[in-house]
Protein backbone atom coordinates (compact mmCIF):
# COMPACT_ATOMS: atom_id res chain seq x y z
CA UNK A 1 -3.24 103.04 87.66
CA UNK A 2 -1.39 105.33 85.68
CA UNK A 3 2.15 104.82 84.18
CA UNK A 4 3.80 107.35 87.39
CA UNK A 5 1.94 105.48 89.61
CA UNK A 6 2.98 102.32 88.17
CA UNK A 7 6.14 103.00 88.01
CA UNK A 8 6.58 104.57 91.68
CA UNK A 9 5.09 101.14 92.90
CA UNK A 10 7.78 99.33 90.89
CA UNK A 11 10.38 101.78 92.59
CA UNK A 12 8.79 100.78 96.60
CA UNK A 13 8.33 96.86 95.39
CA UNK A 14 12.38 96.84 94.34
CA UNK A 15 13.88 98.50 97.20
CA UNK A 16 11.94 96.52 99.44
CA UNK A 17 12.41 93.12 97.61
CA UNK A 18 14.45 90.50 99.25
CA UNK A 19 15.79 88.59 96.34
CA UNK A 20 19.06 90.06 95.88
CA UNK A 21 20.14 89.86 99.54
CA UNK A 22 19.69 86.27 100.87
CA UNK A 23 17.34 83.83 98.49
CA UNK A 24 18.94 80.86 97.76
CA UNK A 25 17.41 80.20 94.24
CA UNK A 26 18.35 84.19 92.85
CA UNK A 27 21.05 84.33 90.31
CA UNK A 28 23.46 87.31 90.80
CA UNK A 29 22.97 89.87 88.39
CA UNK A 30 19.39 88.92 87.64
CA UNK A 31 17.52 92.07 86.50
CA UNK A 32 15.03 93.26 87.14
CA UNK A 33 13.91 92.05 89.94
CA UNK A 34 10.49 92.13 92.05
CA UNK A 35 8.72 89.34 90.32
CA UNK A 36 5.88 89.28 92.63
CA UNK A 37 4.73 92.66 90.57
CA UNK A 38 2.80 92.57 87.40
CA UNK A 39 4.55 93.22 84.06
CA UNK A 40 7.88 92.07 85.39
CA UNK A 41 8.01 88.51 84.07
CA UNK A 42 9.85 85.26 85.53
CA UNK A 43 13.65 85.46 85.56
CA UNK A 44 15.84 84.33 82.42
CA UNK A 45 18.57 82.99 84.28
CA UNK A 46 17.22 81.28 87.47
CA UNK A 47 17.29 77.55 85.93
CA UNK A 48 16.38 75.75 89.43
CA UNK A 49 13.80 76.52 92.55
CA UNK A 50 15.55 76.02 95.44
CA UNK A 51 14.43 77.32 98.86
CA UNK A 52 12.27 80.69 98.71
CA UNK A 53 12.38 84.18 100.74
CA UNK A 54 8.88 85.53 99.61
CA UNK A 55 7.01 84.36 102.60
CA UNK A 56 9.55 86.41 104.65
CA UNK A 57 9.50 89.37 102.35
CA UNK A 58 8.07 92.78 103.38
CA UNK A 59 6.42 93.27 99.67
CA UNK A 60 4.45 90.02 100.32
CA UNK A 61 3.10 90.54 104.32
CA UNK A 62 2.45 94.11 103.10
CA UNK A 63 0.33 93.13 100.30
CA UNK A 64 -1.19 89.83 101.48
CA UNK A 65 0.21 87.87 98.59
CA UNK A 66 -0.25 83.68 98.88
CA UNK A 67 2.34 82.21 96.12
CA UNK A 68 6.18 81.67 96.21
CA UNK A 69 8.72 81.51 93.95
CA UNK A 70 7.68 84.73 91.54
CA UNK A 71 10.72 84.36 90.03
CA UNK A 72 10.42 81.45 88.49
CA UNK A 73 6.38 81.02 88.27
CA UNK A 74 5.23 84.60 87.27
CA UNK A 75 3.58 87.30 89.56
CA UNK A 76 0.88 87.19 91.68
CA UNK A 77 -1.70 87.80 89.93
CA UNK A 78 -0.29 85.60 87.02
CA UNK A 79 0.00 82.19 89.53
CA UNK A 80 -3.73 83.03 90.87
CA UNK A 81 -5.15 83.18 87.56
CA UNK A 82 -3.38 80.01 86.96
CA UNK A 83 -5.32 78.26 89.79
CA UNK A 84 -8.62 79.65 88.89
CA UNK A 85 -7.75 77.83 85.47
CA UNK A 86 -6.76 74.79 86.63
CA UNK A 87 -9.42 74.64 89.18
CA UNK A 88 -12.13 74.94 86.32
CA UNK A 89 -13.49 77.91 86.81
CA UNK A 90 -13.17 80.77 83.86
């Protein structure tokens, strides 16, 4: 993917992103958002998981995604390489 293409996917992931309207566990403010993307990172000021949007989230039904709370655990692709870890398998 190249850097425009990367970075028009962050533009479509962001506006369509859910945290800043209704999740319970977002911090106001919190930048950037759209954690469920690669290279974005966990939040620095969410502190505590409480009840999460992602399953309801355009981003995730579009792109089939299976984890919750980005925000706080890393992307997608960072929480599924975590399970193949932990699961044994490298």
């Amino acid at each position: 993917m190249s850097r425009e293409e990367f970075d028009a996917k962050m533009v479509y992931v962001t506006s369509k992103c859910l945290c800043t309207t209704n999740c319970p566990t977002y911090v106001k403010g919190d930048s950037p958002i759209g954690y469920c993307f690669p290279m974005v990172g966990t939040s620095k000021n969410i502190k505590w998981e409480k009840d999460c949007l992602c399953e309801t989230c355009p981003v995730y039904k579009e792109y089939d995604l299976t984890h919750t709370h980005y925000c706080t655990r890393c992307s997608q692709v960072c929480q599924a390489y975590k399970m193949e870890i932990g699961a044994g398998h490298e």
